[in-house]
PDB file of N, CA and C in Angstrom:
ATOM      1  N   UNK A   1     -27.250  -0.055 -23.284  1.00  0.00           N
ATOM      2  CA  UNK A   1     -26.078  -0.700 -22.725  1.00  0.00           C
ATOM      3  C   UNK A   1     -26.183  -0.790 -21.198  1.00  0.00           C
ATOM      4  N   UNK A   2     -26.985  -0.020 -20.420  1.00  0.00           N
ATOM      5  CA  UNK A   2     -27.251  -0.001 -19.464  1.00  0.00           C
ATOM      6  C   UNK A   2     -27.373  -1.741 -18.601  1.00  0.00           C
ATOM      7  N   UNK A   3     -27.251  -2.119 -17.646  1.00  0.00           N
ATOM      8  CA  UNK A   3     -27.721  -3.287 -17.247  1.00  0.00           C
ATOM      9  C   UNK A   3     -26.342  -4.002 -16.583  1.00  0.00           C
ATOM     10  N   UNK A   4     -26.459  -5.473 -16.204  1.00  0.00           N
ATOM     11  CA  UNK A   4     -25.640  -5.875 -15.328  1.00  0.00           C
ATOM     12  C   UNK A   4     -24.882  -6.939 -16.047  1.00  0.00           C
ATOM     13  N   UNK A   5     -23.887  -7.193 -16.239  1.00  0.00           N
ATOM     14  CA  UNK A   5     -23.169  -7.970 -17.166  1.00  0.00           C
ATOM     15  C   UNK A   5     -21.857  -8.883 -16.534  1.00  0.00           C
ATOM     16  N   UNK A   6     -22.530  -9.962 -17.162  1.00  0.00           N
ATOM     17  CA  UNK A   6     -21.495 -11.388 -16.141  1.00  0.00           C
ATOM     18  C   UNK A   6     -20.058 -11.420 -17.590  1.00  0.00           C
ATOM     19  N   UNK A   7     -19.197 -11.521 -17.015  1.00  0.00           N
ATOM     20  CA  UNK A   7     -17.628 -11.928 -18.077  1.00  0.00           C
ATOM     21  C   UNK A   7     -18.016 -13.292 -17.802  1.00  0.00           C
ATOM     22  N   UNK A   8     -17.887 -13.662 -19.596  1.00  0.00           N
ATOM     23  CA  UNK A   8     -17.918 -15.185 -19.763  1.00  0.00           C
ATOM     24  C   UNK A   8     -16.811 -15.727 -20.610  1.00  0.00           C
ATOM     25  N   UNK A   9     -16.050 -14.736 -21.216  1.00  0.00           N
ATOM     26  CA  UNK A   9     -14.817 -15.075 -21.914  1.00  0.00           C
ATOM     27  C   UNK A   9     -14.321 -13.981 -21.942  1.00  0.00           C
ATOM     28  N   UNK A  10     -12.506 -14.346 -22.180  1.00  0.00           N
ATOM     29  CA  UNK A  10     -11.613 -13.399 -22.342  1.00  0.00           C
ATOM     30  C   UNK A  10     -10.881 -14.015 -23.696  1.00  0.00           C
ATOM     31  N   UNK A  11     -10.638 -13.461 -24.409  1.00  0.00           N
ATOM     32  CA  UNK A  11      -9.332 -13.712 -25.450  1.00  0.00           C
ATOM     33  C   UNK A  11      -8.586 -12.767 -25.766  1.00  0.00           C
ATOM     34  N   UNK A  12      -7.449 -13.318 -25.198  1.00  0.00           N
ATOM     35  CA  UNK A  12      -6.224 -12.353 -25.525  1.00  0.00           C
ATOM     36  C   UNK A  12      -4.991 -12.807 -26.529  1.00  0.00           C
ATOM     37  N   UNK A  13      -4.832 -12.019 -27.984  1.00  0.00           N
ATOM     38  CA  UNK A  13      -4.285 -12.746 -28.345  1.00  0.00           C
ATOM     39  C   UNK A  13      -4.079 -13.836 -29.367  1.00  0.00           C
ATOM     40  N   UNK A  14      -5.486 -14.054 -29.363  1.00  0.00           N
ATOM     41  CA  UNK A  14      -5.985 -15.239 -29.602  1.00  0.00           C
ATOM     42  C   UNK A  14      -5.862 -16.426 -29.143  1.00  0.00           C
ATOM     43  N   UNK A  15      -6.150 -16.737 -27.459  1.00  0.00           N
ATOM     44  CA  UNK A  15      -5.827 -17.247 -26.711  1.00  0.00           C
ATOM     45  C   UNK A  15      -6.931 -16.632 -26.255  1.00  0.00           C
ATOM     46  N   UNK A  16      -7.974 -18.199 -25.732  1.00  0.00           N
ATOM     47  CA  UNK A  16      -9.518 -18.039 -25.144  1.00  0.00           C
ATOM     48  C   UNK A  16      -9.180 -18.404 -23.552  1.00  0.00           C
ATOM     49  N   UNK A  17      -9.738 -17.611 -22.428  1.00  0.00           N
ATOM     50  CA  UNK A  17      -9.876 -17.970 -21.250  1.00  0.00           C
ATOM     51  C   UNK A  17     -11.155 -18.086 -20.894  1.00  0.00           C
ATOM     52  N   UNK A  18     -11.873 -19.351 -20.602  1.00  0.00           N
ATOM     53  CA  UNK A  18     -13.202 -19.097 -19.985  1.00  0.00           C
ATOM     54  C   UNK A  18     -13.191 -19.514 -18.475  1.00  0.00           C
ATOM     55  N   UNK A  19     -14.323 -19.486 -18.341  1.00  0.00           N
ATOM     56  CA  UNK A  19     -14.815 -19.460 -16.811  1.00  0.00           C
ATOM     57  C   UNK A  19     -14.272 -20.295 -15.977  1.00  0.00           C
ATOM     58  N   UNK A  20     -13.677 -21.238 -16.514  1.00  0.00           N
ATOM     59  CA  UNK A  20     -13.085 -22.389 -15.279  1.00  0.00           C
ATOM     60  C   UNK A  20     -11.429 -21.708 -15.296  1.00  0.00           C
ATOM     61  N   UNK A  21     -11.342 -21.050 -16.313  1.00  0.00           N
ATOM     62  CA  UNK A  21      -9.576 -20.406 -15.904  1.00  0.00           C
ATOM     63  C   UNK A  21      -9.405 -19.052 -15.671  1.00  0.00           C
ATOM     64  N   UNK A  22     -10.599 -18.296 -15.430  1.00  0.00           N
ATOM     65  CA  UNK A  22     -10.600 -16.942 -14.692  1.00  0.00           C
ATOM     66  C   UNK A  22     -11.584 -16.556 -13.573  1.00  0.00           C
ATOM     67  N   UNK A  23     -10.932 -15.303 -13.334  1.00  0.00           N
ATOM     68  CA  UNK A  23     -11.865 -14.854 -11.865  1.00  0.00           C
ATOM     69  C   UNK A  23     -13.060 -14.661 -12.023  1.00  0.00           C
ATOM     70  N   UNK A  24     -14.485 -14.677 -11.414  1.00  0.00           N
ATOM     71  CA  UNK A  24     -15.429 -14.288 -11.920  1.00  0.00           C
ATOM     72  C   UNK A  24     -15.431 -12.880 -12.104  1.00  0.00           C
ATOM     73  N   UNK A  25     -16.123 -12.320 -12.625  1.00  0.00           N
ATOM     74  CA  UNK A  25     -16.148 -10.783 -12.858  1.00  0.00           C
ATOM     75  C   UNK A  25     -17.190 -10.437 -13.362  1.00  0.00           C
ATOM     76  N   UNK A  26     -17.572  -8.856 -13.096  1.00  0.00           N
ATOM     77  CA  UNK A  26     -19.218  -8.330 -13.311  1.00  0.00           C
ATOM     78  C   UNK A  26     -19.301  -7.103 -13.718  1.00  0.00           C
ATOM     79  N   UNK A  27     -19.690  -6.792 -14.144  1.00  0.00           N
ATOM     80  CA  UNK A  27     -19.589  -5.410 -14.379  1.00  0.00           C
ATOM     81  C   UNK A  27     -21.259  -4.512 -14.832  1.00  0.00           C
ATOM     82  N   UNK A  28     -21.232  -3.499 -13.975  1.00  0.00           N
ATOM     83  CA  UNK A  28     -22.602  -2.745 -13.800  1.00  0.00           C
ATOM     84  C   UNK A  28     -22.270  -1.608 -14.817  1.00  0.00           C
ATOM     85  N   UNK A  29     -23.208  -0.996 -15.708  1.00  0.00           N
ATOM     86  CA  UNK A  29     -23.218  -0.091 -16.431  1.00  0.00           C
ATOM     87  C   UNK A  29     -24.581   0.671 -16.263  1.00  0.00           C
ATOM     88  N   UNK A  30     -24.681   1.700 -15.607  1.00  0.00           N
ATOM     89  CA  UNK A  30     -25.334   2.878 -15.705  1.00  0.00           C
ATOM     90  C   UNK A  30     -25.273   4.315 -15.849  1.00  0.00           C
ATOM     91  N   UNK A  31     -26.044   5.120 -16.933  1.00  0.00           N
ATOM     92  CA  UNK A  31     -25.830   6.355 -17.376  1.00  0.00           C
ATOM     93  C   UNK A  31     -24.760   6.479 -17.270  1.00  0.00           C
ATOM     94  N   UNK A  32     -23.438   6.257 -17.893  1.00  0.00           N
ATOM     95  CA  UNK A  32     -22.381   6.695 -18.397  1.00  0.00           C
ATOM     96  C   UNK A  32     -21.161   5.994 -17.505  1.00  0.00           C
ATOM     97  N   UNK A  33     -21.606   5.761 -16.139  1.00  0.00           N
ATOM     98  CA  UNK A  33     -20.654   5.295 -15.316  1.00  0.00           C
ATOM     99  C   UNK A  33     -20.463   3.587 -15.163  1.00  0.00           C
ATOM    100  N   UNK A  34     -19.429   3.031 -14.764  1.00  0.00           N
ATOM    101  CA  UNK A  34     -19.755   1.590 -14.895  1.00  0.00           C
ATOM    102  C   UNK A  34     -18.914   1.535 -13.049  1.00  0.00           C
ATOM    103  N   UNK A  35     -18.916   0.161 -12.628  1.00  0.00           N
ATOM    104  CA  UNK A  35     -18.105  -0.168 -11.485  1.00  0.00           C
ATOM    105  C   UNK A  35     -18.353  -1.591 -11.684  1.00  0.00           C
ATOM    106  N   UNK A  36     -17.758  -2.535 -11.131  1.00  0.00           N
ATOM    107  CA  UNK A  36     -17.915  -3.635 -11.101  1.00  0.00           C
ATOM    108  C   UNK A  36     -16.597  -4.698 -10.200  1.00  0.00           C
ATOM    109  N   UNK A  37     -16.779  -6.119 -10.528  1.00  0.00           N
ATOM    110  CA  UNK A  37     -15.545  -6.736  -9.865  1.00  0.00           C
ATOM    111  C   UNK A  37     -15.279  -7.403 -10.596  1.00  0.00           C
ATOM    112  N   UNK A  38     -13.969  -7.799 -10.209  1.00  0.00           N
ATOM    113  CA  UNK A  38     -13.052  -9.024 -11.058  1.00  0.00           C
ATOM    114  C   UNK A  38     -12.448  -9.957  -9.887  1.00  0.00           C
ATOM    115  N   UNK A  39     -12.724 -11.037  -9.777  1.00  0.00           N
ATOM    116  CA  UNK A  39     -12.335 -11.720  -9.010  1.00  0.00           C
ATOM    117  C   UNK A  39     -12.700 -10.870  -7.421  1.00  0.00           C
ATOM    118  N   UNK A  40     -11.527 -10.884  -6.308  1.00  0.00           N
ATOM    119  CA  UNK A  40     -12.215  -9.981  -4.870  1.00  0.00           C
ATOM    120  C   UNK A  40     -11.773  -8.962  -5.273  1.00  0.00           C
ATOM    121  N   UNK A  41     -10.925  -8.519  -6.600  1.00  0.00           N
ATOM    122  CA  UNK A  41     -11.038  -6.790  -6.901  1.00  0.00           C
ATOM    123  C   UNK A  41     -12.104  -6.003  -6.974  1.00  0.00           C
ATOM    124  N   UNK A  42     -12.338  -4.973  -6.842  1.00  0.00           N
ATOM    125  CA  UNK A  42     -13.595  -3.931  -7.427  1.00  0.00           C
ATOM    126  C   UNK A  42     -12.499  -2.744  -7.926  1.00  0.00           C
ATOM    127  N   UNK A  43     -13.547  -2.275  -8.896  1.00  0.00           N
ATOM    128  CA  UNK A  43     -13.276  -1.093 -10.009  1.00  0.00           C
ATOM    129  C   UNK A  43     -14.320  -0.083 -10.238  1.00  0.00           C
ATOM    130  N   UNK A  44     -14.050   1.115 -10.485  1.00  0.00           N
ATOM    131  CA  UNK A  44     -15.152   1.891 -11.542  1.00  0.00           C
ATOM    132  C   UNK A  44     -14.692   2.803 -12.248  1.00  0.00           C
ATOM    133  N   UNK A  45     -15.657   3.071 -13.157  1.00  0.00           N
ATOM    134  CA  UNK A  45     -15.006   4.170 -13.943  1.00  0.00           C
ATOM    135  C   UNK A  45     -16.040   4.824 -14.783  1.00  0.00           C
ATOM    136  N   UNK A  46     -15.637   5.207 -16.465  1.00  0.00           N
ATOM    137  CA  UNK A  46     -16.760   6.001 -16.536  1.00  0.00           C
ATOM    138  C   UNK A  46     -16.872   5.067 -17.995  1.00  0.00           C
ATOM    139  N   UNK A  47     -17.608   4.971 -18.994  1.00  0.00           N
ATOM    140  CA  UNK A  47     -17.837   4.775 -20.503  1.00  0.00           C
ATOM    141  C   UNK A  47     -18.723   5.644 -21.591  1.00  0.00           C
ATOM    142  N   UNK A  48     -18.004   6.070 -22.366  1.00  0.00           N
ATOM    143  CA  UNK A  48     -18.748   6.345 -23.602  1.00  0.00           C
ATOM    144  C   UNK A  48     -19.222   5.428 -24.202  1.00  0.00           C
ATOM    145  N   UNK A  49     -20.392   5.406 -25.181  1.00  0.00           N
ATOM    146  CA  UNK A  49     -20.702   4.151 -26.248  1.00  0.00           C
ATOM    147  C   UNK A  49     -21.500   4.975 -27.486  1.00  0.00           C
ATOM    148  N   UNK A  50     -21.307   4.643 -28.078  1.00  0.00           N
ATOM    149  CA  UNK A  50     -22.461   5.374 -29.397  1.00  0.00           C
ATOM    150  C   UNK A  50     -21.612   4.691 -30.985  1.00  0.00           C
ATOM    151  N   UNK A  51     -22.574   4.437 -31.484  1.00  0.00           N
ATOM    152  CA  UNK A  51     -22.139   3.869 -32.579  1.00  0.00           C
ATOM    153  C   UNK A  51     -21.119   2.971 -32.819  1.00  0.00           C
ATOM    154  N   UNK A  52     -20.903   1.484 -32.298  1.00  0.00           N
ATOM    155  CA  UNK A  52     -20.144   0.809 -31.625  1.00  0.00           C
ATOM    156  C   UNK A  52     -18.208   1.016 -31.600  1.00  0.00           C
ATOM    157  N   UNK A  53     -18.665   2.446 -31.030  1.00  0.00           N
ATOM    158  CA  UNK A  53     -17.038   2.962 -30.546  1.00  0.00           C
ATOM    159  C   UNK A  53     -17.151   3.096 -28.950  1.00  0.00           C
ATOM    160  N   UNK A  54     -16.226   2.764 -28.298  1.00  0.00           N
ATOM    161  CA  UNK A  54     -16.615   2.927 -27.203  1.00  0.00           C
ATOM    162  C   UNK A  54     -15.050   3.336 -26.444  1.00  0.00           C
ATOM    163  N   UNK A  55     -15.406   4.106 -25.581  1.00  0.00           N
ATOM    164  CA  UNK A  55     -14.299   4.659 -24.250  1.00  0.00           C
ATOM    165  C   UNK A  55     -14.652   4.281 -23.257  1.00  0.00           C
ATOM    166  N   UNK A  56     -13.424   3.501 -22.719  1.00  0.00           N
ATOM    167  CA  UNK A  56     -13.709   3.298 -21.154  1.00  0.00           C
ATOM    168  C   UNK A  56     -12.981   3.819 -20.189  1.00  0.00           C
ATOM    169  N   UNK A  57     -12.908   4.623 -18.871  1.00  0.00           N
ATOM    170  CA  UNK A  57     -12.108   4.544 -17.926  1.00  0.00           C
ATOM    171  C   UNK A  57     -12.394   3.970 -16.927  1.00  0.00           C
ATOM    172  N   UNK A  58     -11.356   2.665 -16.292  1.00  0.00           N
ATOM    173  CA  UNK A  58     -11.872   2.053 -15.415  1.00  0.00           C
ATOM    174  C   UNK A  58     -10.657   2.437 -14.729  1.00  0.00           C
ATOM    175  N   UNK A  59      -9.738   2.276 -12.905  1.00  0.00           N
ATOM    176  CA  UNK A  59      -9.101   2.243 -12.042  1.00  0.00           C
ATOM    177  C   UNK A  59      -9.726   1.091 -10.946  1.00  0.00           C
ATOM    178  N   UNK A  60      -8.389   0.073 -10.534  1.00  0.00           N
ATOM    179  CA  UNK A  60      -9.584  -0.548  -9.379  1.00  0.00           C
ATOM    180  C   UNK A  60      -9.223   0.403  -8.230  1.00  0.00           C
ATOM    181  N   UNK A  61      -9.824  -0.001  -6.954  1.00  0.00           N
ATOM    182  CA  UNK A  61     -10.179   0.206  -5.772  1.00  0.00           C
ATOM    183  C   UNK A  61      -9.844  -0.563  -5.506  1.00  0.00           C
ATOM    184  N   UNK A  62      -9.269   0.050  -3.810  1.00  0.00           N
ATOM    185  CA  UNK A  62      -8.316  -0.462  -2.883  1.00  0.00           C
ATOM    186  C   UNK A  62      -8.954  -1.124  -2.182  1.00  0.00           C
ATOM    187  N   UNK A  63      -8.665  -2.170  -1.841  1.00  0.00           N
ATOM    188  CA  UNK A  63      -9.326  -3.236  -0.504  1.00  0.00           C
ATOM    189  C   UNK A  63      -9.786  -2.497   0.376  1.00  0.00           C
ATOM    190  N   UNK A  64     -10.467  -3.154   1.028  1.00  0.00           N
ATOM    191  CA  UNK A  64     -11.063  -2.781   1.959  1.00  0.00           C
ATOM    192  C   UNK A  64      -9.716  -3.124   3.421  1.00  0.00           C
ATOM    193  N   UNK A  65     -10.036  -2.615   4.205  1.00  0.00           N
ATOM    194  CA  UNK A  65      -8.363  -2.845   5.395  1.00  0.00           C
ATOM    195  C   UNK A  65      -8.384  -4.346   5.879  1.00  0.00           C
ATOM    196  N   UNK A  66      -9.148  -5.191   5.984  1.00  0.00           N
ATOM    197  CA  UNK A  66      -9.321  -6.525   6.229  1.00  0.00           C
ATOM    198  C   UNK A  66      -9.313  -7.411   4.992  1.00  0.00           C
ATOM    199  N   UNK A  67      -8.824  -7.195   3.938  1.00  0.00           N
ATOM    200  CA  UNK A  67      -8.903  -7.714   2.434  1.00  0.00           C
ATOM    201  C   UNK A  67      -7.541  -7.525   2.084  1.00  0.00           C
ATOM    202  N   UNK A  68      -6.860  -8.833   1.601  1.00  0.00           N
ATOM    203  CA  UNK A  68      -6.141  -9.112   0.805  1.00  0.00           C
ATOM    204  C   UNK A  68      -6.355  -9.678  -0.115  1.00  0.00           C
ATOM    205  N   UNK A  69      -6.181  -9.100  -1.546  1.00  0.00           N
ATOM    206  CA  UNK A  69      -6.884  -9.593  -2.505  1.00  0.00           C
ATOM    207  C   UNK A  69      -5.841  -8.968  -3.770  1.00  0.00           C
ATOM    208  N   UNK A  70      -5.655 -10.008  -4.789  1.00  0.00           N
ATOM    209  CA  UNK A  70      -4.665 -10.626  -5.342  1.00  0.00           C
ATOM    210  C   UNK A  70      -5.397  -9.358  -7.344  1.00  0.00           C
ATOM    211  N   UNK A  71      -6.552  -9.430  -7.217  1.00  0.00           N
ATOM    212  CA  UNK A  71      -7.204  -8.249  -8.220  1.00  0.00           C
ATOM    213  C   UNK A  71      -7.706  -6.900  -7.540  1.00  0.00           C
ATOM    214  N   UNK A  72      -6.957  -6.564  -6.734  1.00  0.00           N
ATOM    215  CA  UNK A  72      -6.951  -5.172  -6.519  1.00  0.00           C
ATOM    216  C   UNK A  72      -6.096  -4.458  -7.066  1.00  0.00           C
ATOM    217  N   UNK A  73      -5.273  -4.754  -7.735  1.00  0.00           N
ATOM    218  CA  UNK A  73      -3.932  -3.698  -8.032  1.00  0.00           C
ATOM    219  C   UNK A  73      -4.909  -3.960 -10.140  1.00  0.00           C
ATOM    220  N   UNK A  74      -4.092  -3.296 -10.330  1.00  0.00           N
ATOM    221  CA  UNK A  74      -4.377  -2.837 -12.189  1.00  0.00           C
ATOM    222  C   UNK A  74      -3.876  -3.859 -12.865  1.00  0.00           C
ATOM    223  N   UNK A  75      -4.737  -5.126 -13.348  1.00  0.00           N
ATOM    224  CA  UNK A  75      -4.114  -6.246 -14.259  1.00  0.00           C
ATOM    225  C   UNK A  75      -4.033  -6.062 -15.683  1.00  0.00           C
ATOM    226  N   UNK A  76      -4.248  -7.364 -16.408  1.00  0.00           N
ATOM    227  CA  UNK A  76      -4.396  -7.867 -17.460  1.00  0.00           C
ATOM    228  C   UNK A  76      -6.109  -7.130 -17.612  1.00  0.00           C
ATOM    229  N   UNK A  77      -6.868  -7.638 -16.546  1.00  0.00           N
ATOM    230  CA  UNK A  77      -8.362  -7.481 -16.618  1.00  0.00           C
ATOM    231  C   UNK A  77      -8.464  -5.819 -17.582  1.00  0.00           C
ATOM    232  N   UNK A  78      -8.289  -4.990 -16.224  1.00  0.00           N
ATOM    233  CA  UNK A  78      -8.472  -3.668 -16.367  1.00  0.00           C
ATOM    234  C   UNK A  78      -7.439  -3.134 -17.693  1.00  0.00           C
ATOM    235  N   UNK A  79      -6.207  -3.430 -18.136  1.00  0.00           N
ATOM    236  CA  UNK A  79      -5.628  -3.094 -19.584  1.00  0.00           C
ATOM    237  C   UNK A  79      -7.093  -3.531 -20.724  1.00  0.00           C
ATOM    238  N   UNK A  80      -7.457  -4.457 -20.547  1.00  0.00           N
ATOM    239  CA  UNK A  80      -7.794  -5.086 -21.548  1.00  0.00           C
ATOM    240  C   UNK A  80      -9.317  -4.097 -21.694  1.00  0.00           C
ATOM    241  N   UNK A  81     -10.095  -3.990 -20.632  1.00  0.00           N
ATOM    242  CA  UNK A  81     -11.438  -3.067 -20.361  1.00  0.00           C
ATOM    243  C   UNK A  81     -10.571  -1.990 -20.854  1.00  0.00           C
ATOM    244  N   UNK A  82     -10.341  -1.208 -20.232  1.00  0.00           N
ATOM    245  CA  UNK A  82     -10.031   0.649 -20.970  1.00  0.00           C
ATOM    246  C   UNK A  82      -9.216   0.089 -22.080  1.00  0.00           C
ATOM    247  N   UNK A  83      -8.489  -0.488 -22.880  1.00  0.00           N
ATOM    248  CA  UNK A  83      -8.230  -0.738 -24.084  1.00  0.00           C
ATOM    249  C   UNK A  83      -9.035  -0.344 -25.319  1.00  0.00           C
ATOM    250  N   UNK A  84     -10.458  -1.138 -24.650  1.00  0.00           N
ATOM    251  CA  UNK A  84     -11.857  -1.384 -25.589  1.00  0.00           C
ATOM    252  C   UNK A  84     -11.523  -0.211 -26.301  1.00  0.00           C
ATOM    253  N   UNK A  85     -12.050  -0.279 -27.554  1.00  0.00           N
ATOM    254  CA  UNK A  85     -12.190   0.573 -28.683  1.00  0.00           C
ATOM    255  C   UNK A  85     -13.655   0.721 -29.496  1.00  0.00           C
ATOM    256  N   UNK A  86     -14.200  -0.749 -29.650  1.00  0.00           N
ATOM    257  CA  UNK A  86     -15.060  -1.221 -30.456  1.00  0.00           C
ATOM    258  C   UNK A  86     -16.199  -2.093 -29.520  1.00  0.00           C
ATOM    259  N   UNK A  87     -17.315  -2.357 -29.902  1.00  0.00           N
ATOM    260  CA  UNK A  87     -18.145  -3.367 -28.842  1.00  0.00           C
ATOM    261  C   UNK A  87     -19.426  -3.094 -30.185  1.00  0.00           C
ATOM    262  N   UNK A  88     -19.965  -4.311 -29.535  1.00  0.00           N
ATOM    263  CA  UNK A  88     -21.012  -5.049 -30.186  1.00  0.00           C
ATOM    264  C   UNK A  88     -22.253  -5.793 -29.003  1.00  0.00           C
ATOM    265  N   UNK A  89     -23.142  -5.186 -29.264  1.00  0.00           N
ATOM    266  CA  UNK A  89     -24.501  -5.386 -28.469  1.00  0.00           C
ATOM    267  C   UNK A  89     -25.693  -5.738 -28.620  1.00  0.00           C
ATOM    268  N   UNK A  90     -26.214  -6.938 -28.314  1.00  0.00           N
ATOM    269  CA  UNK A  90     -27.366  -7.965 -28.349  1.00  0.00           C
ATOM    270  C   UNK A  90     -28.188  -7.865 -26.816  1.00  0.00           C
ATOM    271  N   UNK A  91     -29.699  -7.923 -27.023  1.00  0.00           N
ATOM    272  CA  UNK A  91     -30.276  -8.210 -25.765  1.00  0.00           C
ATOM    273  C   UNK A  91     -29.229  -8.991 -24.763  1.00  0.00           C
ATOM    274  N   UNK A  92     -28.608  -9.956 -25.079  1.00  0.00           N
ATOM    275  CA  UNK A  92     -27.982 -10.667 -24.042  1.00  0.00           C
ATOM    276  C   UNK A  92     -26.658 -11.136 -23.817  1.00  0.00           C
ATOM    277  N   UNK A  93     -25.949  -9.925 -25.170  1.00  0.00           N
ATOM    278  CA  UNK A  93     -24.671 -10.474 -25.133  1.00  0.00           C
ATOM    279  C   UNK A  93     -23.595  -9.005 -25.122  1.00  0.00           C
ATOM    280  N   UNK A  94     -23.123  -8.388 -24.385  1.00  0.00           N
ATOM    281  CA  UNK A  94     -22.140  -7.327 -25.032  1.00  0.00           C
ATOM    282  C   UNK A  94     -20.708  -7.780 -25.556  1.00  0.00           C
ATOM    283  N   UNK A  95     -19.482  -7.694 -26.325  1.00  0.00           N
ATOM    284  CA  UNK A  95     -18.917  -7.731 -26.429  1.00  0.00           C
ATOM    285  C   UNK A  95     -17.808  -6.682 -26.686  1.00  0.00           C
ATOM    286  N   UNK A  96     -16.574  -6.462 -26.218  1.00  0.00           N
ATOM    287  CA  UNK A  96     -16.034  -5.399 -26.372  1.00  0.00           C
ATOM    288  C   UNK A  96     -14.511  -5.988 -26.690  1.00  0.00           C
ATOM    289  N   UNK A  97     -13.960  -4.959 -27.839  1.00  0.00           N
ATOM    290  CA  UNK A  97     -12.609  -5.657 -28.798  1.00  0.00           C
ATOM    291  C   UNK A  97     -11.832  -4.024 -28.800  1.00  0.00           C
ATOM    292  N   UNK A  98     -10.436  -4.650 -28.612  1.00  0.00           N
ATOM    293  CA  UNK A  98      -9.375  -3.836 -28.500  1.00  0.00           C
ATOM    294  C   UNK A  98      -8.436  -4.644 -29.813  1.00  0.00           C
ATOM    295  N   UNK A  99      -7.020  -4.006 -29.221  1.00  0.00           N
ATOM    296  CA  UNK A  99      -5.896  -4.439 -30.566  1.00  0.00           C
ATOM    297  C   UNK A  99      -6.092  -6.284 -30.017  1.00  0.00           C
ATOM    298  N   UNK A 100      -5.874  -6.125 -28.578  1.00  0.00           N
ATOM    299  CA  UNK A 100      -5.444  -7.277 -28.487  1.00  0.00           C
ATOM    300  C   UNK A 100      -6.043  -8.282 -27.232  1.00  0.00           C
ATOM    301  N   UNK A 101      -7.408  -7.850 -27.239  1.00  0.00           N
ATOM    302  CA  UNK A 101      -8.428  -8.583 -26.235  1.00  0.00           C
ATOM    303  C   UNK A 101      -9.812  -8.113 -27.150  1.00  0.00           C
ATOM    304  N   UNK A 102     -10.691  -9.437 -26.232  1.00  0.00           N
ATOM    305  CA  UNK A 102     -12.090  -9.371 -26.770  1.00  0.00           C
ATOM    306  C   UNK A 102     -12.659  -9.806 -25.558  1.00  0.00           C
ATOM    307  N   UNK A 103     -13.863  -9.205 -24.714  1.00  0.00           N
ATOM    308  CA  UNK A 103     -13.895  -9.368 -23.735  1.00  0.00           C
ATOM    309  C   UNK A 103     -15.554  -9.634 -23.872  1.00  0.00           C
ATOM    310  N   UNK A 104     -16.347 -10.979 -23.473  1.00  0.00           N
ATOM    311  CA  UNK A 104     -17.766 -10.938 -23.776  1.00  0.00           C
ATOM    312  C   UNK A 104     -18.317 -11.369 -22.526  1.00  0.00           C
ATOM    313  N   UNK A 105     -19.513 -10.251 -22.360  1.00  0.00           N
ATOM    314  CA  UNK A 105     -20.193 -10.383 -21.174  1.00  0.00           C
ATOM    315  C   UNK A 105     -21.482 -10.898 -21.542  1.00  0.00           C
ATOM    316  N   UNK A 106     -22.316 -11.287 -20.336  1.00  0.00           N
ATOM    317  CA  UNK A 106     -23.854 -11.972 -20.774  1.00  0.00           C
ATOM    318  C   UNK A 106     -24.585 -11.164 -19.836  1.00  0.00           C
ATOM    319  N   UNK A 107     -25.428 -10.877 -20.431  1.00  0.00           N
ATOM    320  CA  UNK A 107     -26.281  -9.851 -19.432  1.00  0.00           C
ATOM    321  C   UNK A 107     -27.033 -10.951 -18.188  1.00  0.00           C
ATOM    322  N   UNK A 108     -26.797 -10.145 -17.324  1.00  0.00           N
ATOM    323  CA  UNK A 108     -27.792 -10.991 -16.067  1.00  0.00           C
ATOM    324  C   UNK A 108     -28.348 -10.137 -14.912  1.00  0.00           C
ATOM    325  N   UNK A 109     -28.825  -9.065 -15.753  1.00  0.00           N
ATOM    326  CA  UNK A 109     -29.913  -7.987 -15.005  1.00  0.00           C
ATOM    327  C   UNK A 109     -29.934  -7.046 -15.556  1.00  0.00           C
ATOM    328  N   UNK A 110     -30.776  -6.044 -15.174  1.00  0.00           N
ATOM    329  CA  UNK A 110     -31.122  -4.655 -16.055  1.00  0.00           C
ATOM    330  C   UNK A 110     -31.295  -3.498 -15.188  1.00  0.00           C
ATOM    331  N   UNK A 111     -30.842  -2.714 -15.293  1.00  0.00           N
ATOM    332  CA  UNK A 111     -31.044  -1.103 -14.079  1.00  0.00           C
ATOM    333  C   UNK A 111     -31.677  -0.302 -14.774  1.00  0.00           C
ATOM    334  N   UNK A 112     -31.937   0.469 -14.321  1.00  0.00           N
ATOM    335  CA  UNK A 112     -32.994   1.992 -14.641  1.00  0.00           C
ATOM    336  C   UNK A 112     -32.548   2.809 -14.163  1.00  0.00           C
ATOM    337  N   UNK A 113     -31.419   4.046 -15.052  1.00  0.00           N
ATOM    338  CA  UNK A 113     -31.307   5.477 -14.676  1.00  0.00           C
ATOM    339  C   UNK A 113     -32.202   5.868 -13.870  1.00  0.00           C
ATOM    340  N   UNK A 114     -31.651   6.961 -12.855  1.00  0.00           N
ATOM    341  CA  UNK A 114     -32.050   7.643 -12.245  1.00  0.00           C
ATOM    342  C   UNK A 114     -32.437   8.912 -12.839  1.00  0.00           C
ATOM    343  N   UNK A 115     -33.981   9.554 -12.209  1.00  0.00           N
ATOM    344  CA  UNK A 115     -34.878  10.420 -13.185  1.00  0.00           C
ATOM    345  C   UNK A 115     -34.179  11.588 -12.151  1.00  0.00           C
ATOM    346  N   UNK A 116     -33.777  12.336 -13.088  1.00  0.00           N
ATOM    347  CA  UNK A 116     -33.183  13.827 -12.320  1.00  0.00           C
ATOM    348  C   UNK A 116     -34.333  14.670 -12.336  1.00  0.00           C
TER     349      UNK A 116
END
């Protein structure tokens, strides 16, 4: 699960948002921790995954003091991420499903844990 992952759809609902009606957003996953952005928000937090159950804790992060930015505070985005319950994983596709979002990312890079 490790690697760098672009949001290419949201459905909430059953109600599809793609890329021309949301913020871009990214999200990095390594050894257990993730961080990433949503629109000029940034976030991190931590994830479990094993046997496609998954825990997330994400919180965003506060602007920076010259940043006003409209996904810094705790949205729709971030309910819908720590929601996740369930996810499903392909070389190039993750997907992650709650009661009431499905959130699918496309991989567009790969990281390598750090060797302790």
């Amino acid at each position: 699960m490790n690697g760098i992952w672009k949001l290419i759809q949201v459905n909430e609902n059953g109600a599809s948002s793609t890329k021309l009606s949301q913020p871009a957003g990214e999200l990095f996953i390594v050894s257990g921790k993730i961080r990433g952005n949503y629109g000029c928000g940034r976030y991190e937090g931590t994830i479990e995954a094993a046997h496609n159950v998954v825990h997330i804790s994400a919180e965003p992060l506060a602007p920076r003091p010259t940043e006003r930015c409209l996904y810094a505070v705790r949205g729709a985005f971030h309910a819908d991420l720590t929601a996740a319950t369930q996810y499903t994983l392909s070389r190039t596709h993750l997907v992650m499903f709650s009661k009431s979002a499905r959130l699918t990312f496309e991989r567009i890079g790969y990281v390598t844990p750090a060797q302790k």
